[in-house]
Structure formats: C-alpha cells, structure tokens
PDB file of N, CA and C in Angstrom:
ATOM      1  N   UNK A   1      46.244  -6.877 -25.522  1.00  0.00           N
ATOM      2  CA  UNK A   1      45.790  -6.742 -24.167  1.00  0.00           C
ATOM      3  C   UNK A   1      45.155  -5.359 -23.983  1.00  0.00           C
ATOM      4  N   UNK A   2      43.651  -5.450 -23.428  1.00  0.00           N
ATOM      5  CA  UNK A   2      42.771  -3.859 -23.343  1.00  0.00           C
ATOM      6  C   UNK A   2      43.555  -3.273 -21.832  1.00  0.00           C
ATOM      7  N   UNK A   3      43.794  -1.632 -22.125  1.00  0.00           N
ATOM      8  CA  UNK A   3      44.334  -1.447 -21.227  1.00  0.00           C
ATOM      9  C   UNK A   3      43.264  -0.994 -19.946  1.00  0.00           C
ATOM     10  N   UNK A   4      43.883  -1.032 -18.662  1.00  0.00           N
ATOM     11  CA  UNK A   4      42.874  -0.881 -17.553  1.00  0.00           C
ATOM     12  C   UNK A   4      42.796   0.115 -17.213  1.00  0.00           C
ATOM     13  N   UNK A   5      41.352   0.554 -16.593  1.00  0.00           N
ATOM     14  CA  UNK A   5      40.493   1.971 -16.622  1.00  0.00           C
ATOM     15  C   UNK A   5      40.675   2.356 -14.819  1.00  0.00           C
ATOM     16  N   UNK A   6      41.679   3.428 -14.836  1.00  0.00           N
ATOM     17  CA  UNK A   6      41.828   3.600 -13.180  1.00  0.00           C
ATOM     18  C   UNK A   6      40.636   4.431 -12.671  1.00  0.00           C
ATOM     19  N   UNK A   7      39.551   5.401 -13.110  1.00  0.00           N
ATOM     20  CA  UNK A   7      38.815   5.612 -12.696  1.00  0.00           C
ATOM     21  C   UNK A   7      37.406   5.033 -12.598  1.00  0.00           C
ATOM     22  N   UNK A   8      36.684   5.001 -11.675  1.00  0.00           N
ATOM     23  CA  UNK A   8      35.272   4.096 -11.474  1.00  0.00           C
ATOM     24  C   UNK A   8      33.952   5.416 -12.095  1.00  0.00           C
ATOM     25  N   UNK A   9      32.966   4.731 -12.535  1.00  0.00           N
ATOM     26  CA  UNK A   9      31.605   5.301 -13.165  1.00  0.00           C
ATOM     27  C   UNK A   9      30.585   5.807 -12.144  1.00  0.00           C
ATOM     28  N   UNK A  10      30.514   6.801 -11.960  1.00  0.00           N
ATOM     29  CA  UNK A  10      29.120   6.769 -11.039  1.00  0.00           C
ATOM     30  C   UNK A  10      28.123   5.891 -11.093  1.00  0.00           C
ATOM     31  N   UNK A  11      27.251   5.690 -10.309  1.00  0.00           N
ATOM     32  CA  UNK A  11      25.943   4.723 -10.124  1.00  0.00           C
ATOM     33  C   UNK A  11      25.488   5.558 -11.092  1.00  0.00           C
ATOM     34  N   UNK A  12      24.912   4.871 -12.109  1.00  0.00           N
ATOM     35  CA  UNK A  12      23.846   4.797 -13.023  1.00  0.00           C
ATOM     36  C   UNK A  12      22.779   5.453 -12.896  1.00  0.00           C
ATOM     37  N   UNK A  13      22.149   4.293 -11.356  1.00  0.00           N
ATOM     38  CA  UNK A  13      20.733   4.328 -10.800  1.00  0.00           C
ATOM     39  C   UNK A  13      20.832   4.631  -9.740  1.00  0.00           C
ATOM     40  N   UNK A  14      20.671   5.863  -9.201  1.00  0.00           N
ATOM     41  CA  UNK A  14      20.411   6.040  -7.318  1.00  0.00           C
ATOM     42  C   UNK A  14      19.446   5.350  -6.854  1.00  0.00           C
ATOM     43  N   UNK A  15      19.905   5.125  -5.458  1.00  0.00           N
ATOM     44  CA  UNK A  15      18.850   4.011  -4.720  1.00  0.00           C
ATOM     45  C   UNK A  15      17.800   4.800  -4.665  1.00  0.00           C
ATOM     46  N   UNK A  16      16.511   4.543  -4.655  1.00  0.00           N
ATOM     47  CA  UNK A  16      15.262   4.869  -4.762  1.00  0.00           C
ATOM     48  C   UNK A  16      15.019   5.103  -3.554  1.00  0.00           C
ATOM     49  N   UNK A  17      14.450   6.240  -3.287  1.00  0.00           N
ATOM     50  CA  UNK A  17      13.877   6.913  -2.329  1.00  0.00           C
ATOM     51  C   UNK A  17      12.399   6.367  -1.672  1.00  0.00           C
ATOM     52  N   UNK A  18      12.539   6.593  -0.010  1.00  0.00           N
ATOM     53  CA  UNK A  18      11.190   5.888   0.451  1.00  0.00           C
ATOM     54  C   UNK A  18      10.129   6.278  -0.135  1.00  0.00           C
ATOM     55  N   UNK A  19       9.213   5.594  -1.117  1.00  0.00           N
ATOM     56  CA  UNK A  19       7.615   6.025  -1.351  1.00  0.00           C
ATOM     57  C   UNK A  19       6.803   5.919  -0.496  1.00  0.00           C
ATOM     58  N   UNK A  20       6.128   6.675  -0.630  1.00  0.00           N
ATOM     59  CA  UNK A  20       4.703   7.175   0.111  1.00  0.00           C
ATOM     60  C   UNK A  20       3.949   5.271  -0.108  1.00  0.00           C
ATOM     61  N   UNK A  21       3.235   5.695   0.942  1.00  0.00           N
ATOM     62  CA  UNK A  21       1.989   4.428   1.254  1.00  0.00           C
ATOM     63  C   UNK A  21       0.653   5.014   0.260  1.00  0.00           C
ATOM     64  N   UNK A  22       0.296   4.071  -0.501  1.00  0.00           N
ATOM     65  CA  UNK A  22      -1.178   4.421  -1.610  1.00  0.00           C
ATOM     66  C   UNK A  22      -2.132   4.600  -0.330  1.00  0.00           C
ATOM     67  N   UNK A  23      -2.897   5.685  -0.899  1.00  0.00           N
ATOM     68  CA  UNK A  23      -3.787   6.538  -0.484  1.00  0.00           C
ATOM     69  C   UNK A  23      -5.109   5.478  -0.286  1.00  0.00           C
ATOM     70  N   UNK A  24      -5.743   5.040  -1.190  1.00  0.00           N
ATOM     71  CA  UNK A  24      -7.210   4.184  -0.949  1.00  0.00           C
ATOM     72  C   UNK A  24      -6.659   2.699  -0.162  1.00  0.00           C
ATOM     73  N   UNK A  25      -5.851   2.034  -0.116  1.00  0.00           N
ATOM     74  CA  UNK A  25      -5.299   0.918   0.564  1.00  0.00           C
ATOM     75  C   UNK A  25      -4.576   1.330   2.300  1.00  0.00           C
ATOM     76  N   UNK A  26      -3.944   2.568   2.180  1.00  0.00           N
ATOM     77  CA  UNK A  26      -2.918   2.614   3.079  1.00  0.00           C
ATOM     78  C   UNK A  26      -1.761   1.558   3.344  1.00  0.00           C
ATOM     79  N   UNK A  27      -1.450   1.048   2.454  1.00  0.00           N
ATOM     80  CA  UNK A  27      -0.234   0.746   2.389  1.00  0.00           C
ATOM     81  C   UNK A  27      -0.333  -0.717   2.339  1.00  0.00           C
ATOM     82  N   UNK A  28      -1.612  -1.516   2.480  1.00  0.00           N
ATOM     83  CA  UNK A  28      -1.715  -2.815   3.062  1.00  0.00           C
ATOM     84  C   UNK A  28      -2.042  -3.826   1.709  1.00  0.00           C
ATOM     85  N   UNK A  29      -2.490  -3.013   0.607  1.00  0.00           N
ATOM     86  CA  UNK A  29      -2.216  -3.768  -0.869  1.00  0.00           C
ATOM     87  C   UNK A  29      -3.992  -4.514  -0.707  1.00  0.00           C
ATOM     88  N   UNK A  30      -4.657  -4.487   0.128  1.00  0.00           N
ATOM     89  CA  UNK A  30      -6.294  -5.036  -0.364  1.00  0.00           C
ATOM     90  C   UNK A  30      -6.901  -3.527   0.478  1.00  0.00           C
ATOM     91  N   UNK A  31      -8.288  -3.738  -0.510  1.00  0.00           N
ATOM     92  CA  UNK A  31      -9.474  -3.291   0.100  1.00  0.00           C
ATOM     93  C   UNK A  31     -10.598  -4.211   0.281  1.00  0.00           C
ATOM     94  N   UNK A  32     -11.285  -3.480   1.733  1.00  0.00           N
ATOM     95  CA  UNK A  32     -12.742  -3.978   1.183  1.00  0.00           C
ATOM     96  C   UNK A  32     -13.792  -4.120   0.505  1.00  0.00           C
ATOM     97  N   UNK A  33     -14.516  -4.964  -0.083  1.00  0.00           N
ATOM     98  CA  UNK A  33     -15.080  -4.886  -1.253  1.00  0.00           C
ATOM     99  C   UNK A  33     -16.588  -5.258  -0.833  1.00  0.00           C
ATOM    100  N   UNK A  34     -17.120  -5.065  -0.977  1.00  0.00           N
ATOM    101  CA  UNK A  34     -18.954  -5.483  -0.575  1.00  0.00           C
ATOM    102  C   UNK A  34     -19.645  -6.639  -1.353  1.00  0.00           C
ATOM    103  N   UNK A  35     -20.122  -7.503  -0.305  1.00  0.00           N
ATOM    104  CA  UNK A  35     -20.133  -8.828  -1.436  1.00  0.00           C
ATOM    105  C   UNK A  35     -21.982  -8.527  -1.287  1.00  0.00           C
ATOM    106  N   UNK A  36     -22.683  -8.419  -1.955  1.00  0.00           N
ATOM    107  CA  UNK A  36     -23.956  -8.444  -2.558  1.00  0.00           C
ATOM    108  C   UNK A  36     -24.555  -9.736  -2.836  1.00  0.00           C
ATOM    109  N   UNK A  37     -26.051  -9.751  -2.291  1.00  0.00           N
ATOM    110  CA  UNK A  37     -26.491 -11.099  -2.975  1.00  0.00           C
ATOM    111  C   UNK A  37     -27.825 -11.182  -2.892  1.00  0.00           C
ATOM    112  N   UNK A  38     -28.584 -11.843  -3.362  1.00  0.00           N
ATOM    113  CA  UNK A  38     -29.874 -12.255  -3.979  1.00  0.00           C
ATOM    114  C   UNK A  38     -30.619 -11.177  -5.189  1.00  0.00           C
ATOM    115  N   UNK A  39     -31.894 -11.408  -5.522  1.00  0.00           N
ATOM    116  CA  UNK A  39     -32.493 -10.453  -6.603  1.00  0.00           C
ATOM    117  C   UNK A  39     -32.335  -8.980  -6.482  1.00  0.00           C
ATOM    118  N   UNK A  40     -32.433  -8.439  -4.933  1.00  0.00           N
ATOM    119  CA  UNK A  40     -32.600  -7.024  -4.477  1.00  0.00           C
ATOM    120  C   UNK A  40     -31.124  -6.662  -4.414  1.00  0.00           C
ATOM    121  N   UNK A  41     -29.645  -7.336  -4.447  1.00  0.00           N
ATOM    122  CA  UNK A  41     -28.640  -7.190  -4.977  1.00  0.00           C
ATOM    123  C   UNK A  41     -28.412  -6.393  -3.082  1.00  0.00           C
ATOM    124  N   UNK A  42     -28.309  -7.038  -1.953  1.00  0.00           N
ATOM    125  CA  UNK A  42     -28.860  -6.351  -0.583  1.00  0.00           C
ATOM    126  C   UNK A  42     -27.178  -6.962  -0.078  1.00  0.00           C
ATOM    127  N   UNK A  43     -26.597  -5.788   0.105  1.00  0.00           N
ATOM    128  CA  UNK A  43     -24.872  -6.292   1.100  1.00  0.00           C
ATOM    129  C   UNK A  43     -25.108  -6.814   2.236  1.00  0.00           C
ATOM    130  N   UNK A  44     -24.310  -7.972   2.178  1.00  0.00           N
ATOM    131  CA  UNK A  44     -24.256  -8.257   3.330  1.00  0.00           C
ATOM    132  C   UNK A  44     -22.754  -9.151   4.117  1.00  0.00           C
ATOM    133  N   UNK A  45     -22.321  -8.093   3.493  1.00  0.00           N
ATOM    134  CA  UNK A  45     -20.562  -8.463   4.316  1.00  0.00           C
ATOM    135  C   UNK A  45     -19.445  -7.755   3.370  1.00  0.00           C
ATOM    136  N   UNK A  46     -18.215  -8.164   3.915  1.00  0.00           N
ATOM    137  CA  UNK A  46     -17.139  -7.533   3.204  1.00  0.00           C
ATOM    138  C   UNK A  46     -16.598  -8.869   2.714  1.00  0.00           C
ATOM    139  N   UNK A  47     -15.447  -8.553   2.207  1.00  0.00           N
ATOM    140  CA  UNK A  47     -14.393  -9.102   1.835  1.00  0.00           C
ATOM    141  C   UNK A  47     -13.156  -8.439   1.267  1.00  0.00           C
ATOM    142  N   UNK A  48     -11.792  -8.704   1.242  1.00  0.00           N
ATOM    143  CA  UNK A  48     -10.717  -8.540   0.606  1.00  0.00           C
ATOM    144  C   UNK A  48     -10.301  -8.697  -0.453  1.00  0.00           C
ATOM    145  N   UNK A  49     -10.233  -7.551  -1.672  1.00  0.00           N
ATOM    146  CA  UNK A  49      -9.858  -7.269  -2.994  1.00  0.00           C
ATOM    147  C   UNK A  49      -8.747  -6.972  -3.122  1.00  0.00           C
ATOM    148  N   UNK A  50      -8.128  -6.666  -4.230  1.00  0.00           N
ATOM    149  CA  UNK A  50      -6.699  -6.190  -4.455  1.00  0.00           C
ATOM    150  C   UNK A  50      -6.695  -4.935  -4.781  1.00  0.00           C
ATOM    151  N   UNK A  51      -6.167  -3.891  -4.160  1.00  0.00           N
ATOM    152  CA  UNK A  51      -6.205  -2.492  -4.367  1.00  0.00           C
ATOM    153  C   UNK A  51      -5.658  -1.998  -6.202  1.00  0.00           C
ATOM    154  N   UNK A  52      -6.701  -1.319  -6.492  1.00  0.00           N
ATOM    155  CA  UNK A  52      -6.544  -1.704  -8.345  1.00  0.00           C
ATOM    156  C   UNK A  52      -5.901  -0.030  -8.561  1.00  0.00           C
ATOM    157  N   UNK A  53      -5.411   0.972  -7.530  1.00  0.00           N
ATOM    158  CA  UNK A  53      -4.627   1.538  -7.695  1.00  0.00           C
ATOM    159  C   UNK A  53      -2.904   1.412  -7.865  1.00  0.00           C
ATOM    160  N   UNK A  54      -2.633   0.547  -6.975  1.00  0.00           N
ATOM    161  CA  UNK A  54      -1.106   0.041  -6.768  1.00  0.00           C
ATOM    162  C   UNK A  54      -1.142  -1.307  -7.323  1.00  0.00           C
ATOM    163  N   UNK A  55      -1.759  -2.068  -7.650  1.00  0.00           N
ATOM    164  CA  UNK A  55      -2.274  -3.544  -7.800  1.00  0.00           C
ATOM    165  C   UNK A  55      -1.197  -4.344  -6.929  1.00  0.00           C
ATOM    166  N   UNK A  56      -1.993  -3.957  -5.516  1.00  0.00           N
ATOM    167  CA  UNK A  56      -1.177  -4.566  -4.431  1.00  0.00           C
ATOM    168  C   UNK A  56      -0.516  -4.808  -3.959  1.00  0.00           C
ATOM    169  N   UNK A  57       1.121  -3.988  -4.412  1.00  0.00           N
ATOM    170  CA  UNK A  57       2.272  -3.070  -4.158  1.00  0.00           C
ATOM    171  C   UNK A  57       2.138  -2.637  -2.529  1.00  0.00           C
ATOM    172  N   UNK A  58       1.000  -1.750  -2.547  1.00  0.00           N
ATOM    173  CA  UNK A  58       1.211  -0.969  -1.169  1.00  0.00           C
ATOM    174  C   UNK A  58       1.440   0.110  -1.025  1.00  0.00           C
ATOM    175  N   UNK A  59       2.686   0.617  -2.776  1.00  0.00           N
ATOM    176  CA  UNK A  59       2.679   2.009  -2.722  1.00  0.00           C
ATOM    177  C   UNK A  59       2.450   2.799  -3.672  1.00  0.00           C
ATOM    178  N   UNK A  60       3.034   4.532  -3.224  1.00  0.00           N
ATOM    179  CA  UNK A  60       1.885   4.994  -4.364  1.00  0.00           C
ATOM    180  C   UNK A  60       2.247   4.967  -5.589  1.00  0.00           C
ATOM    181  N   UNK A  61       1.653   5.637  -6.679  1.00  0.00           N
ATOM    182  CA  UNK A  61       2.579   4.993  -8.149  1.00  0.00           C
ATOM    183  C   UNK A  61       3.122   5.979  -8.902  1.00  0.00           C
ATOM    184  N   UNK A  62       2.220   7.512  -8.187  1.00  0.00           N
ATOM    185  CA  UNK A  62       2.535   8.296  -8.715  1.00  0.00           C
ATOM    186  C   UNK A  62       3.747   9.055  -8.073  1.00  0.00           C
ATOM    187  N   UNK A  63       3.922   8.448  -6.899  1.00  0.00           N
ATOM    188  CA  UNK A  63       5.627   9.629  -6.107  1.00  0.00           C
ATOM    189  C   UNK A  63       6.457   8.685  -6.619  1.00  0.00           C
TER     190      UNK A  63
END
C-alpha cells in the first residue's frame, strides 16, 4: 500500500493573464480586404478576411 502525501503541489500553470486586443484587427479577428476587379484591377468594395496576425484569435500573440 503507497503511502499518502499530506502536502498539496503548487499550480503548475498560473491562470493566464488578460491579453491585449491585436493591434491591425482590434480585437474582432477579420479585416477588411479590398475586392478588385476587371483588367484595370479598379476596387470596388470591401469584404471580410481573417486577420493573418492573430489568425482570428482577436489577441495579440506577442503579450
């Protein structure tokens, strides 16, 4: 019979601290992206991409 351990281990892993919101997204995980079209390659609208800093996380990657 293993005998029993009366003291407990600290956490390992501390809970993770609030990160910052990514900088080119602000926190919302897409950008706008410019959709282009015909020969003269001439914008004409947006649309919603996936922010290719956080890849759509929201936050930043480096804090």
């Amino acid at each position: 019979m293993a005998t029993k351990r009366t003291t407990t281990k600290p956490p390992t892993n501390p809970a993770p601290a609030e990160s910052a919101a990514c900088q080119p997204c602000g926190g919302s995980g897409t950008v706008a992206v410019t959709v282009r079209v015909g020969r003269k390659r001439r914008p004409v609208g947006q649309q919603d991409g996936l922010c290719l800093n956080c890849f759509g996380s929201g936050t930043n990657p480096d804090s």
